[in-house]
Protein backbone atom coordinates (compact mmCIF):
# COMPACT_ATOMS: atom_id res chain seq x y z
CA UNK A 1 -9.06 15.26 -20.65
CA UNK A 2 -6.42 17.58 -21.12
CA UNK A 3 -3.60 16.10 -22.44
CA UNK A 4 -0.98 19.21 -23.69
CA UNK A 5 -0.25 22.87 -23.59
CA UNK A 6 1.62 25.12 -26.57
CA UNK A 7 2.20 28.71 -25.20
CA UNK A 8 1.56 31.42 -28.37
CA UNK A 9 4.01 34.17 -28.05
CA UNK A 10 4.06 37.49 -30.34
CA UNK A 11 7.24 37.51 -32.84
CA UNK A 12 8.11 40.72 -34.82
CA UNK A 13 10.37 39.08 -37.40
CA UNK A 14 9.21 34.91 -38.11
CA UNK A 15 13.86 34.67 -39.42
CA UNK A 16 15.64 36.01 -36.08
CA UNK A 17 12.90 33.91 -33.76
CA UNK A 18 13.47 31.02 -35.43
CA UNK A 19 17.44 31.65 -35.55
CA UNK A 20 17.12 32.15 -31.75
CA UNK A 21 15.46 28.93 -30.63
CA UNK A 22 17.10 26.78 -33.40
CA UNK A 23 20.59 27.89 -33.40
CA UNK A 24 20.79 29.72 -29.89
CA UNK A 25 18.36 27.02 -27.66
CA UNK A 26 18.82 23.72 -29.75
CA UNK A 27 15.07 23.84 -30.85
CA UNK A 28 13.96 22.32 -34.10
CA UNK A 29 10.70 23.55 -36.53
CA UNK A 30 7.64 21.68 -35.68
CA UNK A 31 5.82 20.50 -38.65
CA UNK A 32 6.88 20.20 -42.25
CA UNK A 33 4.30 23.44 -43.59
CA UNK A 34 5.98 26.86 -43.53
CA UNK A 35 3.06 28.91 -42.83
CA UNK A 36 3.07 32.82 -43.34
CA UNK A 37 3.33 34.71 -39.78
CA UNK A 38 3.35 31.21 -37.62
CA UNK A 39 6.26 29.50 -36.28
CA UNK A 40 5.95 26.42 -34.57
CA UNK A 41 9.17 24.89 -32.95
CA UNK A 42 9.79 22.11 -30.46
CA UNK A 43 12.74 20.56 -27.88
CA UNK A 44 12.35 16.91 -26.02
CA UNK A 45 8.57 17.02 -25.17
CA UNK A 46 7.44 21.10 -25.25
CA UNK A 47 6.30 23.18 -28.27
CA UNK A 48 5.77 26.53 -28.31
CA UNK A 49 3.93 28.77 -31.16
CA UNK A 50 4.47 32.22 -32.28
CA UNK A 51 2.48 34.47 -34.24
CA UNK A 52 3.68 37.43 -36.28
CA UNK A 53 3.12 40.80 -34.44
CA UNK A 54 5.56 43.34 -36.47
CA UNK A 55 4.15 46.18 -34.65
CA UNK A 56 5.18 44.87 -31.35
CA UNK A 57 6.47 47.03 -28.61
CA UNK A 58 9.25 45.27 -26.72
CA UNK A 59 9.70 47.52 -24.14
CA UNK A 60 5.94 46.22 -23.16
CA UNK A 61 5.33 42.36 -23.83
CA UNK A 62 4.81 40.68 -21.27
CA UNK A 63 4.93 37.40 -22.71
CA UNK A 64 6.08 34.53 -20.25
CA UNK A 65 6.79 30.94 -20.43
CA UNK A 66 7.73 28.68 -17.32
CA UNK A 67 9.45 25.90 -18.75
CA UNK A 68 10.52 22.67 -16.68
CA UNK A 69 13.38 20.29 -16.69
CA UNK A 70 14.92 17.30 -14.99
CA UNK A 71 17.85 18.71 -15.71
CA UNK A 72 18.94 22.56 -15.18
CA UNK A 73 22.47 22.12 -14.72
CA UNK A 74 23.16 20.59 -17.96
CA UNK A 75 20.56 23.19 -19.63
CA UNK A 76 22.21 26.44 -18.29
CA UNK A 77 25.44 25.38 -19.16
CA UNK A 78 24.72 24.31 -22.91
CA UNK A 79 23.14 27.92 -22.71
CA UNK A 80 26.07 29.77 -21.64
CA UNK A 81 28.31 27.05 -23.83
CA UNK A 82 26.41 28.69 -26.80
CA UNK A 83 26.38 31.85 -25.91
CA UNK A 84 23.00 32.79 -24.84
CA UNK A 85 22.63 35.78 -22.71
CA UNK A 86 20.90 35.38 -19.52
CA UNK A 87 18.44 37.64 -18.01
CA UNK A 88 20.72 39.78 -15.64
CA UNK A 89 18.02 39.15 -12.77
CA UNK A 90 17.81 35.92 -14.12
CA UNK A 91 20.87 33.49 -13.00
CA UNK A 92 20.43 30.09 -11.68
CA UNK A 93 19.37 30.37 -8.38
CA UNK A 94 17.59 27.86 -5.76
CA UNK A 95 14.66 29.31 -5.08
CA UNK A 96 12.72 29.79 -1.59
CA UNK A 97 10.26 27.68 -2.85
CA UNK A 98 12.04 24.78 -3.75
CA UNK A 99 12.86 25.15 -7.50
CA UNK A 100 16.04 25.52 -9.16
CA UNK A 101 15.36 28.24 -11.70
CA UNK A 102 16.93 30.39 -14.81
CA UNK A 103 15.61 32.98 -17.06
CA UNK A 104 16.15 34.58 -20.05
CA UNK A 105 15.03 36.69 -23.01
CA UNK A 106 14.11 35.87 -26.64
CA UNK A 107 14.61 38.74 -29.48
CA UNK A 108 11.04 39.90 -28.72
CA UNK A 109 11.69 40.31 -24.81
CA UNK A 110 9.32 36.92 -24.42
CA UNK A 111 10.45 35.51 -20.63
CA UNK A 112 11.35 32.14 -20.63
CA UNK A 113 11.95 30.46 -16.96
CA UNK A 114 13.29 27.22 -16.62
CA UNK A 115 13.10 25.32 -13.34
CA UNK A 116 13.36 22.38 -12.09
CA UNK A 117 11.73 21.18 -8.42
CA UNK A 118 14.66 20.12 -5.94
């Protein structure tokens, strides 16, 4: 019966998230309502959510996202193409366990993998 899933992450300013996944990861705003301390924004078929959380301690979230794609290649290079910093542990990389796999950090040290099975 399940039929989706949109991670929530914590956001301490709603402008330089949604700069970030707009203008750094190609995302676009979900929904036409602008709501106060919410940001919804979606790319191809995933959403993911953020709530406001001003008070938030980067050097301590924890938040993580495992993203996949049928295409990593073409992903991490439109990322480095626009600039986006990758996680310095986080290059693409075949994994041992038979993923192709990249990571990097939003503005509120949220950890987004993206992999893609091989």
């Amino acid at each position: 019966m399940l039929t989706n899933i949109h991670p929530k992450l914590p956001m301490r300013d709603k402008a330089a998230t949604n700069d970030f996944y707009l203008n750094k990861l190609g995302f676009q705003n979900f929904g036409s309502a602008d709501f106060d301390g919410y940001l919804m924004v979606e790319k191809d078929n995933i959403q993911i959510h953020f709530f406001e959380f001003k008070e938030l301690d980067t050097t301590t979230n924890y938040g993580q996202v495992y993203i996949r794609t049928n295409d990593i290649d073409h992903l991490y290079q439109s990322f480095l193409d626009n600039d986006v910093t990758i996680h310095p542990n986080g290059a693409l990389h075949t994994k041992p366990w038979g993923q192709r796999e990249f990571s990097l950090l939003d503005p509120d040290n949220n950890l987004l993998t993206f992999g893609q099975s091989i």
